[in-house]
Structures are given as C-alpha cells and as structure tokens.
Protein backbone atom coordinates (compact mmCIF):
# COMPACT_ATOMS: atom_id res chain seq x y z
CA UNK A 1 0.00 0.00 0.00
CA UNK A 2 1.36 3.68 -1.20
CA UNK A 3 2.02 6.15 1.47
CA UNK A 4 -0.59 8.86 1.87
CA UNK A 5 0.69 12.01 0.33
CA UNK A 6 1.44 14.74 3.04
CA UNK A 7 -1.58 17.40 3.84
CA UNK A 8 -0.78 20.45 1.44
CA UNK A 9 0.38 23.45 2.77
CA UNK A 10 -1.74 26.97 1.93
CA UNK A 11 -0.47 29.86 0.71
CA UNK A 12 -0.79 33.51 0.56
CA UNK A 13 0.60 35.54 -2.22
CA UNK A 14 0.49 39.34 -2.86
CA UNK A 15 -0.56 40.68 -6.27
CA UNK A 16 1.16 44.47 -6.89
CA UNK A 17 -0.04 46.52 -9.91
CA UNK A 18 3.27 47.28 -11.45
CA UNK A 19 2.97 49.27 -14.77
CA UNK A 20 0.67 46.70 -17.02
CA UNK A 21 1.44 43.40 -15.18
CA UNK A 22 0.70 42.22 -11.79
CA UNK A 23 3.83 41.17 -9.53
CA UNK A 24 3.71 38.12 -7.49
CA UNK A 25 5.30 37.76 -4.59
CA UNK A 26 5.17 34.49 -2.15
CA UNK A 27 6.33 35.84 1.64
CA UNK A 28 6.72 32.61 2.91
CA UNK A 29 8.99 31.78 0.31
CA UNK A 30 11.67 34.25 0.17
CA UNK A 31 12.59 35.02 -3.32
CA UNK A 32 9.76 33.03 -5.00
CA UNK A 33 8.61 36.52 -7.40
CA UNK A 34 6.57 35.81 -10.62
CA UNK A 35 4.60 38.02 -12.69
CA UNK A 36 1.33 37.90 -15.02
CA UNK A 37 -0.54 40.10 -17.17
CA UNK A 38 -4.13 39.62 -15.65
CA UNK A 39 -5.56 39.38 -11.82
CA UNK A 40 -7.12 35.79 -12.73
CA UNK A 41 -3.92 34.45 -13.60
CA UNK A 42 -1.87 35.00 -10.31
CA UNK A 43 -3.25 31.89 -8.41
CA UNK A 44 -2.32 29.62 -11.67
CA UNK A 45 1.20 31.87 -11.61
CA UNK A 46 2.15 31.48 -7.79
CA UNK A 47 1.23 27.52 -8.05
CA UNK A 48 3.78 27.58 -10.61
CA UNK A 49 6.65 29.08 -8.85
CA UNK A 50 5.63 27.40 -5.27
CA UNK A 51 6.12 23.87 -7.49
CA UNK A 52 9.21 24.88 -8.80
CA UNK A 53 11.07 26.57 -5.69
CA UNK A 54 9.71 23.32 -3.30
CA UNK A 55 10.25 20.75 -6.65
CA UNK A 56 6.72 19.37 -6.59
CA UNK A 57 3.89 18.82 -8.83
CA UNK A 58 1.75 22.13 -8.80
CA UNK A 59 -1.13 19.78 -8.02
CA UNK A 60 0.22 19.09 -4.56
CA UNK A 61 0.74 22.78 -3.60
CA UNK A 62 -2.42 23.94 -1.28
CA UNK A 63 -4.87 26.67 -1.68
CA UNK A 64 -3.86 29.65 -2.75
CA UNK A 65 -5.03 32.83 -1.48
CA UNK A 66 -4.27 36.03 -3.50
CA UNK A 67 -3.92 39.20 -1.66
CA UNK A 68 -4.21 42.43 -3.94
CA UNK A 69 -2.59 44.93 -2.96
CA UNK A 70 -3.82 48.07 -4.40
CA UNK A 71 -3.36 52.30 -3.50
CA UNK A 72 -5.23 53.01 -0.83
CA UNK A 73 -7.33 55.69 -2.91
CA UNK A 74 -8.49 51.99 -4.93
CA UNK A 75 -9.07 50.01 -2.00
CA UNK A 76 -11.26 52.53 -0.08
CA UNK A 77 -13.16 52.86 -3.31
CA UNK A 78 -13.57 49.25 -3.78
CA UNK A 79 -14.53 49.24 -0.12
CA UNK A 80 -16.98 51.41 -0.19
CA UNK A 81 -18.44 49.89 -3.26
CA UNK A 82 -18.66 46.31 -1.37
CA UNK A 83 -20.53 48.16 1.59
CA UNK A 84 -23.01 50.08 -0.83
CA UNK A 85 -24.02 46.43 -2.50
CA UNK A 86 -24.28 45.06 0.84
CA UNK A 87 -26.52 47.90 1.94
CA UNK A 88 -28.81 47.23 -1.65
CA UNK A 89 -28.94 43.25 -1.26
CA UNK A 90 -30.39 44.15 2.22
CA UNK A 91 -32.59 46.75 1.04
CA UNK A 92 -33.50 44.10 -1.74
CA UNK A 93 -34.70 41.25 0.57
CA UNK A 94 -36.53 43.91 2.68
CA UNK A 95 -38.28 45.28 -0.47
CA UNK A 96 -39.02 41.79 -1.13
CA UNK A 97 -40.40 40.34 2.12
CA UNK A 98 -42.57 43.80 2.06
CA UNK A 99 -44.00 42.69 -1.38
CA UNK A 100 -44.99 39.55 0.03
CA UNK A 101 -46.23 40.36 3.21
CA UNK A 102 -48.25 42.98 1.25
CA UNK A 103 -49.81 40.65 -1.56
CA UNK A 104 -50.76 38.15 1.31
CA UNK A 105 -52.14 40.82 2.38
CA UNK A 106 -54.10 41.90 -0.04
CA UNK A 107 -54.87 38.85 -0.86
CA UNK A 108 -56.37 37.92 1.92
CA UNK A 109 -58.35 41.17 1.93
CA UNK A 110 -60.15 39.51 -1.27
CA UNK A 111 -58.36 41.72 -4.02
CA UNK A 112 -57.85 39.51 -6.81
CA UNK A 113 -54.41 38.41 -8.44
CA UNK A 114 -54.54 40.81 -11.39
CA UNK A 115 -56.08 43.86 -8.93
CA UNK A 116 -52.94 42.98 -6.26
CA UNK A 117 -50.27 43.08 -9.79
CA UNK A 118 -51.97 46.40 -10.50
CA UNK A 119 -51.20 47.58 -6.92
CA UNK A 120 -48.05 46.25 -6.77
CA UNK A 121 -46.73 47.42 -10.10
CA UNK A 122 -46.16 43.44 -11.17
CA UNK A 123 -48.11 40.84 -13.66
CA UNK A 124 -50.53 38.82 -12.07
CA UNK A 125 -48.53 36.14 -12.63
CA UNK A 126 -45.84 37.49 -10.75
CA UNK A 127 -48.20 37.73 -7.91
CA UNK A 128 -49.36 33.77 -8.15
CA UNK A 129 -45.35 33.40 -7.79
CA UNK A 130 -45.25 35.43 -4.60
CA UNK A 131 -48.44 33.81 -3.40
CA UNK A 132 -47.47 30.38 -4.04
CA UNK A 133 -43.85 30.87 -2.24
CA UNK A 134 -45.81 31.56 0.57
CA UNK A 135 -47.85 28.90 0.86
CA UNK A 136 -45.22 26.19 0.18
C-alpha cells in the first residue's frame, strides 16, 4: 500500500499593480517573485513558482489565497463599493419580504391576483409566484 501524500500546505501571495502586469510575490517563500498580465492568472502563476522553488507537482501545492494589494485611494473605493451592495442586497430582501407580506395581504383582503399586480406594479402572474412561495 502507497504512502498517503502529506496534507498540502496553503499559501498567501500578494498581487502588486506594477505598470501593465501584476507582480507576485510568495512571503513565505523568500525570493519566489513571478509576474502575469491579468488578476485571474496569479493563483495559476504562484502555483507555478511554489512547485518549482519546493520541486513538486503544482497539483500538490495547497490553496492559494491572493492578496491584492492596491493604492489606498483603490481600495477605499472598492470598499466602499462592497458596503453600498451590501446595503442594496439588504434593502433588496426587505423590499421583497414587504411585497410579500403585502400581496398576502391583499390577498387575503379579497383583491384579486390581477387587482394585487396592478397595486403592486407586477403581472398577475408574478403575484401567483409570490403567493405560491408563501404557501409552500
């Protein structure tokens, strides 16, 4: 029976914006630097170089987790734009929870399907969707 293959180790790289490519660096592998012309190719990159400066097959190297590291000017933007689609996917399930509660309402007021779409500025079928998701 083959020995079982040791537990792969993880690793985090940084990604730098330098002029058009992205620079790789590995800290826990001083020295290990790579570089690659697009964000989505930095994990397959830094697999590369972790293979070669540890002489493995890529496949055994762990996960890979890419750190960008951006101007801070970037990274507050990108911040705030992560908190602002937080805020809207929250507003969205409130918006929808308030569309059901409100056809079941209606609904149970006697207002027909088509009568609650009118109020509710959706197609009667629509409604039957809301209605029956309720009710399951």
């Amino acid at each position: 029976m083959a020995p079982e293959p040791a537990a792969a180790v993880s690793y985090r790289v940084q990604a730098t914006r330098s002029g058009d490519w992205w620079a790789i660096t590995i800290p826990a592998l001083p020295g290990a630097f790579s570089q690659c012309k697009r964000l989505d190719q930095v994990e397959a990159m830094a697999r590369e170089v972790i293979a070669l400066m540890l002489d493995i097959d890529p496949t055994d190297v762990g996960d890979i987790e890419v750190d960008v590291q951006l101007p801070d000017q970037l990274a507050d933007d990108l911040a705030t734009l992560r908190r602002s689609e937080r805020l809207a996917d929250d507003a969205r399930q409130a918006a929808a929870h308030a569309q059901r509660r409100a056809a079941e309402q209606l609904r149970a007021a006697g207002l027909s399907v088509r009568d609650i779409g009118r109020l509710l500025g959706v197609s009667h079928q629509r409604v039957s969707q809301i209605l029956a998701r309720e009710s399951a």
